[in-house]
PDB file of N, CA and C in Angstrom:
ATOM      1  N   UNK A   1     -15.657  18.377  18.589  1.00  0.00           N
ATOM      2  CA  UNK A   1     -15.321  17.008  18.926  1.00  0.00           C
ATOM      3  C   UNK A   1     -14.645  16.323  17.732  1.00  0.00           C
ATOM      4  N   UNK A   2     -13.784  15.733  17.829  1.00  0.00           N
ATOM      5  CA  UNK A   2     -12.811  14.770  16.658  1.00  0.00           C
ATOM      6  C   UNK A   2     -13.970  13.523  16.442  1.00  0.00           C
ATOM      7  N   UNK A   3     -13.460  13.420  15.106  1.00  0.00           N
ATOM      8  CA  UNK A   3     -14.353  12.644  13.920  1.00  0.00           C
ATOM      9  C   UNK A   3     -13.546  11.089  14.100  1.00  0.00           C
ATOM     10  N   UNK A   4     -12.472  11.107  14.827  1.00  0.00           N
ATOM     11  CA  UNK A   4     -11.729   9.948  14.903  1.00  0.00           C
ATOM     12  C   UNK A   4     -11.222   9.681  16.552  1.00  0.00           C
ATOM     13  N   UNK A   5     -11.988   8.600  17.067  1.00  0.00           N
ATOM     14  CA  UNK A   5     -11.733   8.898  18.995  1.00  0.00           C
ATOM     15  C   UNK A   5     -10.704   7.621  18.795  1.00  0.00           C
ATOM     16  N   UNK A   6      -9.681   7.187  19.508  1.00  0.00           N
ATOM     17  CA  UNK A   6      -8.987   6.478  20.028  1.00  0.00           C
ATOM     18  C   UNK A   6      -8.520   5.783  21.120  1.00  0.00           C
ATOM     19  N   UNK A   7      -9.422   4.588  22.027  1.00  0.00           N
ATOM     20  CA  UNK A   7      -9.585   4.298  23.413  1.00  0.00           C
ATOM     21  C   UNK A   7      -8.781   2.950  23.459  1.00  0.00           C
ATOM     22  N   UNK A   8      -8.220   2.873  24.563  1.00  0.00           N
ATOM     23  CA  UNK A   8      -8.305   1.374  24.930  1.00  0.00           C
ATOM     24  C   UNK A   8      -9.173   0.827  25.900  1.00  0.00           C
ATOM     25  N   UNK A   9      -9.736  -0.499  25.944  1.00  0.00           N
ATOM     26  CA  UNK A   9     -10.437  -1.217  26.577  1.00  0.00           C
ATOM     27  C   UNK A   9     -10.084  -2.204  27.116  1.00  0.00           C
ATOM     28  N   UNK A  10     -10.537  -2.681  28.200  1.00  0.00           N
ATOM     29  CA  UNK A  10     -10.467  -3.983  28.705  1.00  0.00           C
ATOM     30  C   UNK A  10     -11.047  -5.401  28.630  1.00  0.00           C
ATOM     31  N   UNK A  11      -9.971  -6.229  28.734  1.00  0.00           N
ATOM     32  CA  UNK A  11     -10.742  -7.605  28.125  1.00  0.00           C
ATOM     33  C   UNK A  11     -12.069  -7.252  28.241  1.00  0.00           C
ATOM     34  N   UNK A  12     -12.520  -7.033  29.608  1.00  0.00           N
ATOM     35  CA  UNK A  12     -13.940  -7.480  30.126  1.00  0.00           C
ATOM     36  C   UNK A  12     -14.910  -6.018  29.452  1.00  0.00           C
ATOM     37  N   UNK A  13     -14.592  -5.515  28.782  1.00  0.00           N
ATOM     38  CA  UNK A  13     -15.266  -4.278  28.110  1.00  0.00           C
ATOM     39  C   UNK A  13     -15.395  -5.088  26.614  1.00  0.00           C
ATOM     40  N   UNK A  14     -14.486  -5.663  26.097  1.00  0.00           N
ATOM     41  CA  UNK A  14     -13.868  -6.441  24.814  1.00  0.00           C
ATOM     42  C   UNK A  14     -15.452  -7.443  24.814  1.00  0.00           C
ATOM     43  N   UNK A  15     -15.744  -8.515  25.650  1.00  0.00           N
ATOM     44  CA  UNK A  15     -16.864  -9.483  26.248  1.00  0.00           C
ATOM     45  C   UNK A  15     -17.742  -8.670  26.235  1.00  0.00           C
ATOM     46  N   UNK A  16     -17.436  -7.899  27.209  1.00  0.00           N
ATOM     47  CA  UNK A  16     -19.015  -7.222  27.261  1.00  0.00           C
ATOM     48  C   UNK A  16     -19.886  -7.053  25.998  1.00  0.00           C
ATOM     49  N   UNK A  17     -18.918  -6.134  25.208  1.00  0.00           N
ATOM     50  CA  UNK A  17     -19.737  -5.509  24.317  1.00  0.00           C
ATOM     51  C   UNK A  17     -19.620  -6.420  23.055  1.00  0.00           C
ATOM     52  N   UNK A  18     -19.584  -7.796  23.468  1.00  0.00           N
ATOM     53  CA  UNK A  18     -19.424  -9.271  21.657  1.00  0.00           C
ATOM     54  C   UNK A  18     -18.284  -8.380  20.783  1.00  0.00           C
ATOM     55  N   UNK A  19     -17.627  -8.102  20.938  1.00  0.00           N
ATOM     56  CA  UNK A  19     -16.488  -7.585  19.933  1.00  0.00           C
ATOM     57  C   UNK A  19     -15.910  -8.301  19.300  1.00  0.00           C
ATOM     58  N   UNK A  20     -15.475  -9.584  19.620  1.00  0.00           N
ATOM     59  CA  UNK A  20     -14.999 -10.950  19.084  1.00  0.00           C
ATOM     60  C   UNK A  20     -16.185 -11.666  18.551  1.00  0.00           C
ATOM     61  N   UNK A  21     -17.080 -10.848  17.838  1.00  0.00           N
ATOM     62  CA  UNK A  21     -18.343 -11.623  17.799  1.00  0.00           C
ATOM     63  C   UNK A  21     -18.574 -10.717  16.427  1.00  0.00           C
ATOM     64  N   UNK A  22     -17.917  -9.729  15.808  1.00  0.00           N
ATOM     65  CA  UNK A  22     -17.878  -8.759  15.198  1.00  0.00           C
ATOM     66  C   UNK A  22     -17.369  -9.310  13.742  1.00  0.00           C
ATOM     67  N   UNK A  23     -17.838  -9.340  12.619  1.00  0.00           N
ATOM     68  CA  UNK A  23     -16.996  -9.361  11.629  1.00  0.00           C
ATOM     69  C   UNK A  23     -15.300  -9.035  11.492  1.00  0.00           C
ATOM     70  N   UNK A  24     -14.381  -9.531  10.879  1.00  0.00           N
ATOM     71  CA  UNK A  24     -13.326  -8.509  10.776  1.00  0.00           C
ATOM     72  C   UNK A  24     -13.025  -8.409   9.161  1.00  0.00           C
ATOM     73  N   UNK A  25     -12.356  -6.940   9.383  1.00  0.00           N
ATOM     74  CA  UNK A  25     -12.016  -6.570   8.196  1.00  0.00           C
ATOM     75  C   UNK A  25     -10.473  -6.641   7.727  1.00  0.00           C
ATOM     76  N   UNK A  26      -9.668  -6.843   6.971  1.00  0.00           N
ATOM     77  CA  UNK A  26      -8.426  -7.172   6.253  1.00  0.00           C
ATOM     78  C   UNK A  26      -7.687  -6.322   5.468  1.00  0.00           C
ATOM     79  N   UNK A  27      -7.130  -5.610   5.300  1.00  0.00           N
ATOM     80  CA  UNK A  27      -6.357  -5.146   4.130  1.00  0.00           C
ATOM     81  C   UNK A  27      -4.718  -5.049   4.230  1.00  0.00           C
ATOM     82  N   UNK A  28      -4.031  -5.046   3.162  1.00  0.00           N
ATOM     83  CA  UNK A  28      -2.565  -4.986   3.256  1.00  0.00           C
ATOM     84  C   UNK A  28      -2.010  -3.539   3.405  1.00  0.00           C
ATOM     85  N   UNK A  29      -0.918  -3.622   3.027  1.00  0.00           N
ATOM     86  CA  UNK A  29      -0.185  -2.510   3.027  1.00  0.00           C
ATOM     87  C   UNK A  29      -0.835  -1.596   2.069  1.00  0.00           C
ATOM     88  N   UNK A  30      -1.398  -0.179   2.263  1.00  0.00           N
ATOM     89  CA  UNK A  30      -1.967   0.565   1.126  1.00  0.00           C
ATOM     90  C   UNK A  30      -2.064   1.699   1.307  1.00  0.00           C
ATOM     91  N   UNK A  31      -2.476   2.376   0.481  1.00  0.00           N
ATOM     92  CA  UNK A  31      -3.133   4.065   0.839  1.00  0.00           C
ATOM     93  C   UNK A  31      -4.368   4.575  -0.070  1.00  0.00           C
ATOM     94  N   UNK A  32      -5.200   4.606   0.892  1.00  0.00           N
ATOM     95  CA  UNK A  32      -6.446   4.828   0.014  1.00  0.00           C
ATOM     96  C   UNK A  32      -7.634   6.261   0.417  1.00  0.00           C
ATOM     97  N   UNK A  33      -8.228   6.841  -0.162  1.00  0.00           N
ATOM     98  CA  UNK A  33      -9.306   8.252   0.302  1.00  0.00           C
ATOM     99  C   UNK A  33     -10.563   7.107   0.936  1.00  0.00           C
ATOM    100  N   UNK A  34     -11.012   7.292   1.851  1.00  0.00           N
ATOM    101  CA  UNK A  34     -12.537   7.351   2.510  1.00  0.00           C
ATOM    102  C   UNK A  34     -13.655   8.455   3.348  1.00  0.00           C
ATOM    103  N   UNK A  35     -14.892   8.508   3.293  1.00  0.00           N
ATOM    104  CA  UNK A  35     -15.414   8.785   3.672  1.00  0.00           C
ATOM    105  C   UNK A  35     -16.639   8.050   4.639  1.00  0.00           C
ATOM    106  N   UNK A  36     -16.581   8.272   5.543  1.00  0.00           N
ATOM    107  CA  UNK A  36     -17.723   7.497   6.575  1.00  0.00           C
ATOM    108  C   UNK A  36     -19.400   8.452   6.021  1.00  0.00           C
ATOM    109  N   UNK A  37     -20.264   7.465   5.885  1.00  0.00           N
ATOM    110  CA  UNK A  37     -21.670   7.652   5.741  1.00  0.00           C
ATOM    111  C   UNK A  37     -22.035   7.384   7.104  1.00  0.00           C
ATOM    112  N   UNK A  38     -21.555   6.750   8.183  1.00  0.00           N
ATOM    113  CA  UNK A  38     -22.319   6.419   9.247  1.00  0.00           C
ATOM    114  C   UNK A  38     -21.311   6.272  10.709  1.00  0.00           C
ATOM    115  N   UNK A  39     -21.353   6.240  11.551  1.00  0.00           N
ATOM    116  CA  UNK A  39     -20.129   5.829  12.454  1.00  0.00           C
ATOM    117  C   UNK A  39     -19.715   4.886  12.467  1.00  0.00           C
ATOM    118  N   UNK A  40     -18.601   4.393  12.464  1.00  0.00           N
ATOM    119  CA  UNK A  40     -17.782   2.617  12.764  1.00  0.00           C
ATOM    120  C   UNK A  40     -17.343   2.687  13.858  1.00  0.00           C
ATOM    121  N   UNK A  41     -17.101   1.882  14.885  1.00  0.00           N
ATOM    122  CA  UNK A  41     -16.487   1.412  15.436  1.00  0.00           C
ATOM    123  C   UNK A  41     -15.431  -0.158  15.221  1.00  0.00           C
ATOM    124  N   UNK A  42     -14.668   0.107  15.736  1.00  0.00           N
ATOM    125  CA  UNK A  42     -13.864  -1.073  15.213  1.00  0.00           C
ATOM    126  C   UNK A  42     -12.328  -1.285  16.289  1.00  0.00           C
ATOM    127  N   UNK A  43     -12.091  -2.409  16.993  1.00  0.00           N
ATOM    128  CA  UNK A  43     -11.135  -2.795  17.680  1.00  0.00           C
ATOM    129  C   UNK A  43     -10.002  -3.577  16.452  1.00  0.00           C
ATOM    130  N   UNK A  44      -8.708  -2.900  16.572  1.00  0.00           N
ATOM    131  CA  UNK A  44      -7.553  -3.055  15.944  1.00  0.00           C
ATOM    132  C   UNK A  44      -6.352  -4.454  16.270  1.00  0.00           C
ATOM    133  N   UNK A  45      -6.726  -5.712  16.037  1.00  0.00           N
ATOM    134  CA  UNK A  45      -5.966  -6.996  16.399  1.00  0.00           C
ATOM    135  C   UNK A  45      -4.626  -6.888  15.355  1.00  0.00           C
ATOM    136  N   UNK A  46      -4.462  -6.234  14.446  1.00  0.00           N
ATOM    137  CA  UNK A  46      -3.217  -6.349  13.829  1.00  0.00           C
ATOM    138  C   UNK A  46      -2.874  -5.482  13.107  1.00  0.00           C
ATOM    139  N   UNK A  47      -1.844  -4.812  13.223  1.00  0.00           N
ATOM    140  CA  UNK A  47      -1.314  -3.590  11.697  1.00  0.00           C
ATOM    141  C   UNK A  47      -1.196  -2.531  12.864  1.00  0.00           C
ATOM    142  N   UNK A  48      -0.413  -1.400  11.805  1.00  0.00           N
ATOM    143  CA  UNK A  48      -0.098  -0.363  11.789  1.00  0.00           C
ATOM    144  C   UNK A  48      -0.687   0.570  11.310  1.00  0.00           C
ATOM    145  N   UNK A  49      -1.636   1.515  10.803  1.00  0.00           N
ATOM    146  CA  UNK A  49      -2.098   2.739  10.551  1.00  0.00           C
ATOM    147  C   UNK A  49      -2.343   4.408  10.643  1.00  0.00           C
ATOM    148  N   UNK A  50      -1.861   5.394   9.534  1.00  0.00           N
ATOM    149  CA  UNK A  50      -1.974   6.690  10.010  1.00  0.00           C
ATOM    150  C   UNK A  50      -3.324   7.152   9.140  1.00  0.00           C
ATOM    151  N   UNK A  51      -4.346   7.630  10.087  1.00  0.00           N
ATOM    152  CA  UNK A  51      -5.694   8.135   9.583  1.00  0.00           C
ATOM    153  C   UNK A  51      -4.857   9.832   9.274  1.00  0.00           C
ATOM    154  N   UNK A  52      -5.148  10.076   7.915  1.00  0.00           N
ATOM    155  CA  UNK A  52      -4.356  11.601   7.787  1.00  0.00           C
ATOM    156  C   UNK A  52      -6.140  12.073   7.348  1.00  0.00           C
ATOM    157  N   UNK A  53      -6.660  13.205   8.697  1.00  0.00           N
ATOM    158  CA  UNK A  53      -7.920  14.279   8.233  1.00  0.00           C
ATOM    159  C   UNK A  53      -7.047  15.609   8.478  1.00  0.00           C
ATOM    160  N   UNK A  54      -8.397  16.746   8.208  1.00  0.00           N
ATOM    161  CA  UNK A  54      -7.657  17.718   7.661  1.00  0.00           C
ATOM    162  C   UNK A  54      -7.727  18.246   9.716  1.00  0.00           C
ATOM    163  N   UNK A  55      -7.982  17.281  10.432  1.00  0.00           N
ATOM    164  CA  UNK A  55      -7.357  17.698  11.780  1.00  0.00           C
ATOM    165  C   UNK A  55      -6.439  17.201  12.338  1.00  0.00           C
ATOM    166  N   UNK A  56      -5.442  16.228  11.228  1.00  0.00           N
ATOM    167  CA  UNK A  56      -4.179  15.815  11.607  1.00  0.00           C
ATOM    168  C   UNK A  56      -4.195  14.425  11.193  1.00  0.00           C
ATOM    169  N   UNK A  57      -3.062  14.221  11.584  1.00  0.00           N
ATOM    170  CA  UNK A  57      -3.185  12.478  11.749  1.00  0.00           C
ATOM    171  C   UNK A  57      -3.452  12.055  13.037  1.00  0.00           C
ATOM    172  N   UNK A  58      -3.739  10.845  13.010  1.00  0.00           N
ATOM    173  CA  UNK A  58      -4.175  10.226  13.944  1.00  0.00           C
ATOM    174  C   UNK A  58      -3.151   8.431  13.934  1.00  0.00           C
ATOM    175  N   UNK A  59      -2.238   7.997  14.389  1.00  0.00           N
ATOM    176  CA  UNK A  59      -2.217   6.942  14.508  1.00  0.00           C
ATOM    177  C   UNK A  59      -2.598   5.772  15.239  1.00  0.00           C
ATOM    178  N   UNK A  60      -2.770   4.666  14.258  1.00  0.00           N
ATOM    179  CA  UNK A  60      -3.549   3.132  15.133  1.00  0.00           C
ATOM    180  C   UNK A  60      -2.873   2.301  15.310  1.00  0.00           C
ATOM    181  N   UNK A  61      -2.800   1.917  16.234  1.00  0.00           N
ATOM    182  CA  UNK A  61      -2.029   0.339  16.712  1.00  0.00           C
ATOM    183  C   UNK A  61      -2.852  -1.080  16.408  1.00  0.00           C
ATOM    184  N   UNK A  62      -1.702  -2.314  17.005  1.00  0.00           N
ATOM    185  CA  UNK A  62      -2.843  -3.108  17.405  1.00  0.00           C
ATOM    186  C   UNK A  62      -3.380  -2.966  18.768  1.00  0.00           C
ATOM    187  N   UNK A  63      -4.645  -3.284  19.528  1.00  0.00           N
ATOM    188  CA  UNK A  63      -4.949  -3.089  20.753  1.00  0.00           C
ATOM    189  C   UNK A  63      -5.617  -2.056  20.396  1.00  0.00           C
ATOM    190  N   UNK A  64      -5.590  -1.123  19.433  1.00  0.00           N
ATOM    191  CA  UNK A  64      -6.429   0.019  19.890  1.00  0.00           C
ATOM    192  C   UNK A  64      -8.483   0.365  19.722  1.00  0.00           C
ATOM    193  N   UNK A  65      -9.040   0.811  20.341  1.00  0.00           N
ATOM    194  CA  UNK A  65     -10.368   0.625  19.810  1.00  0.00           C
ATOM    195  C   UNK A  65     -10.693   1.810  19.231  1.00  0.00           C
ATOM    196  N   UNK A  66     -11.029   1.916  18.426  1.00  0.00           N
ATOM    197  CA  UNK A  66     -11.331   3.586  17.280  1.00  0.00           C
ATOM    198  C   UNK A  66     -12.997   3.914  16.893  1.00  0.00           C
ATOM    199  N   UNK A  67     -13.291   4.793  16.854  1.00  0.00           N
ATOM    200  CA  UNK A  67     -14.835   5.257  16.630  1.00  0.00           C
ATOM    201  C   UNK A  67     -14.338   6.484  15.302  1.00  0.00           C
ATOM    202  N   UNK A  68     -15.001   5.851  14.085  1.00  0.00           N
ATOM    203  CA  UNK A  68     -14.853   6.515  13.244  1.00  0.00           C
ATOM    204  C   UNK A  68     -15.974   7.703  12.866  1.00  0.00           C
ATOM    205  N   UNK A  69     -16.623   9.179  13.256  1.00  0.00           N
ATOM    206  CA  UNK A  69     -17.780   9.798  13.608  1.00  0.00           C
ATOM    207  C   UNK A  69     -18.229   9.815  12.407  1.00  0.00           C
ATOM    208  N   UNK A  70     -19.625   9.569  11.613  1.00  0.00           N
ATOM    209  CA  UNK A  70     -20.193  10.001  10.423  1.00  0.00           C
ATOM    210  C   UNK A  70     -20.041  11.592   9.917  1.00  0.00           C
ATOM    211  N   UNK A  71     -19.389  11.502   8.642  1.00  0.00           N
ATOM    212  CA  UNK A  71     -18.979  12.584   7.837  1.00  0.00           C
ATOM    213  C   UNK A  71     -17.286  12.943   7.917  1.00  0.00           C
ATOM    214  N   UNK A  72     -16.856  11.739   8.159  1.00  0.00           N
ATOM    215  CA  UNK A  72     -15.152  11.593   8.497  1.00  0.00           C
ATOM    216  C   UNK A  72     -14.849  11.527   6.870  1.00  0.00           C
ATOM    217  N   UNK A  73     -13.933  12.615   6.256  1.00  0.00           N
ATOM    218  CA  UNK A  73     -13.125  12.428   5.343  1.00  0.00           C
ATOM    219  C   UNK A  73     -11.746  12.081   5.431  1.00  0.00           C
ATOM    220  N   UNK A  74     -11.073  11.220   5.043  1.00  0.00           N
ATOM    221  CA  UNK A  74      -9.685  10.760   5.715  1.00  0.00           C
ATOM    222  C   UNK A  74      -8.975   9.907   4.411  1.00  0.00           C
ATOM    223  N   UNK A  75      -7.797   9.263   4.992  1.00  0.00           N
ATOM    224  CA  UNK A  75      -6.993   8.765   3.856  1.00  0.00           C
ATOM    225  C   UNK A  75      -6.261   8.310   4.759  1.00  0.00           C
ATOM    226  N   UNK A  76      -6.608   6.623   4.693  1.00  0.00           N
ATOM    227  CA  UNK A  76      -5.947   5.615   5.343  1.00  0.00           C
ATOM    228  C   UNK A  76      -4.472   5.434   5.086  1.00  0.00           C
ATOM    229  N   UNK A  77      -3.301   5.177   5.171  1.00  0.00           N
ATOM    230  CA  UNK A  77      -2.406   5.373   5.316  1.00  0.00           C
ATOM    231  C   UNK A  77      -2.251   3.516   5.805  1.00  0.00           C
ATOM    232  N   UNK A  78      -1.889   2.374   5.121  1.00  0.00           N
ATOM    233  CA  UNK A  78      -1.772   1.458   5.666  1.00  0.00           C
ATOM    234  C   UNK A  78      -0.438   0.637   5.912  1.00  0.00           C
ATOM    235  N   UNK A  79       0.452   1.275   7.181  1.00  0.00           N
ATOM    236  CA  UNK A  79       2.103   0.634   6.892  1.00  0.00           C
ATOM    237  C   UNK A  79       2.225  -0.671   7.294  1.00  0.00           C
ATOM    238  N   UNK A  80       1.215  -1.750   8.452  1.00  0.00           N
ATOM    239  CA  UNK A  80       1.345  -2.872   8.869  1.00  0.00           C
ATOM    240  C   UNK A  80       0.279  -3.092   7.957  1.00  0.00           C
ATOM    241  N   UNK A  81       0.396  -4.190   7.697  1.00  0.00           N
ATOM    242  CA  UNK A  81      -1.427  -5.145   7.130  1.00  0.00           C
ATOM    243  C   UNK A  81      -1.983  -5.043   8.221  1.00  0.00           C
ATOM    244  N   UNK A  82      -3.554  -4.358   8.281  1.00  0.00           N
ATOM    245  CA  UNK A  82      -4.444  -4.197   9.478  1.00  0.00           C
ATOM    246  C   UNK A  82      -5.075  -5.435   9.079  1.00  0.00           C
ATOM    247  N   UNK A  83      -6.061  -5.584  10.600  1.00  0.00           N
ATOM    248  CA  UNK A  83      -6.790  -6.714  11.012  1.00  0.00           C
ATOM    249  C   UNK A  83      -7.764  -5.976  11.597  1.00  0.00           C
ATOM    250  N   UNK A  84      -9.185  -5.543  11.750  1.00  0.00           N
ATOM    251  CA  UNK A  84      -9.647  -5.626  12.593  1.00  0.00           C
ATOM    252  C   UNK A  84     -11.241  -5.934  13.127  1.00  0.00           C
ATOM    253  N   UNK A  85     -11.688  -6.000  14.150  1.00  0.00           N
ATOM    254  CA  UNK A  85     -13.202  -5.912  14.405  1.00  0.00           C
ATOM    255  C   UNK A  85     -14.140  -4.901  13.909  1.00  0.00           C
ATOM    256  N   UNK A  86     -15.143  -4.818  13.291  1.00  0.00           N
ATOM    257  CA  UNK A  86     -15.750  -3.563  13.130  1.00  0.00           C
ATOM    258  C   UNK A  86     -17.524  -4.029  13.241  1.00  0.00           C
ATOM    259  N   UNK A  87     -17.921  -2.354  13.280  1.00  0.00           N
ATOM    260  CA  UNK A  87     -19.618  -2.593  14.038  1.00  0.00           C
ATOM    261  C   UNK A  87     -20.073  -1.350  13.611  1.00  0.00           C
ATOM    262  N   UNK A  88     -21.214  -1.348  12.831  1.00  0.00           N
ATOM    263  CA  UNK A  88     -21.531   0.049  12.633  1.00  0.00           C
ATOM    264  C   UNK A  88     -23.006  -0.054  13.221  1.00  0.00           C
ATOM    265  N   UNK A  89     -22.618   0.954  14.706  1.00  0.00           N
ATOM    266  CA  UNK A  89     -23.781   0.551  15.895  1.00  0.00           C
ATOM    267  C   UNK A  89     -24.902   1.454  15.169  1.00  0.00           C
TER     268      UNK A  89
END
């Protein structure tokens, strides 16, 4: 199973689950190494992003909702300034 899922949702999935109720997180244009200790989830309101793991890249939009799986090694890739919701359920 991939360490990085990529869904879209619907408003009423968006409500359901308080997503707009979520902290958000900010960064500019960048490129940086991470590792997940735990799973994130997180809905994407602004930017551009390529998650590069050693099972490819993965690109993010805005609109998109992403589940980051615990023990994800990756290297954010940041070409829009991201925006987004995040939740570590």
């Amino acid at each position: 199973m991939s360490k990085v899922i990529i869904k879209q949702l619907s408003e009423q999935e968006i409500i359901k689950n308080g997503i707009k109720d979520w902290p958000i997180w900010e960064k500019g244009i960048s490129r940086f190494p991470w590792t997940y200790d735990c799973d994130e989830e997180c809905l994407f309101i602004e930017g551009e992003v390529i998650i590069e793991t050693d099972e490819g890249s993965f690109s993010i939009k805005t609109g998109d909702f992403v589940i980051f799986k615990n023990g994800l090694s990756c290297t954010w890739n940041i070409k829009k300034p991201a925006r987004k919701y995040y939740n570590f359920p």
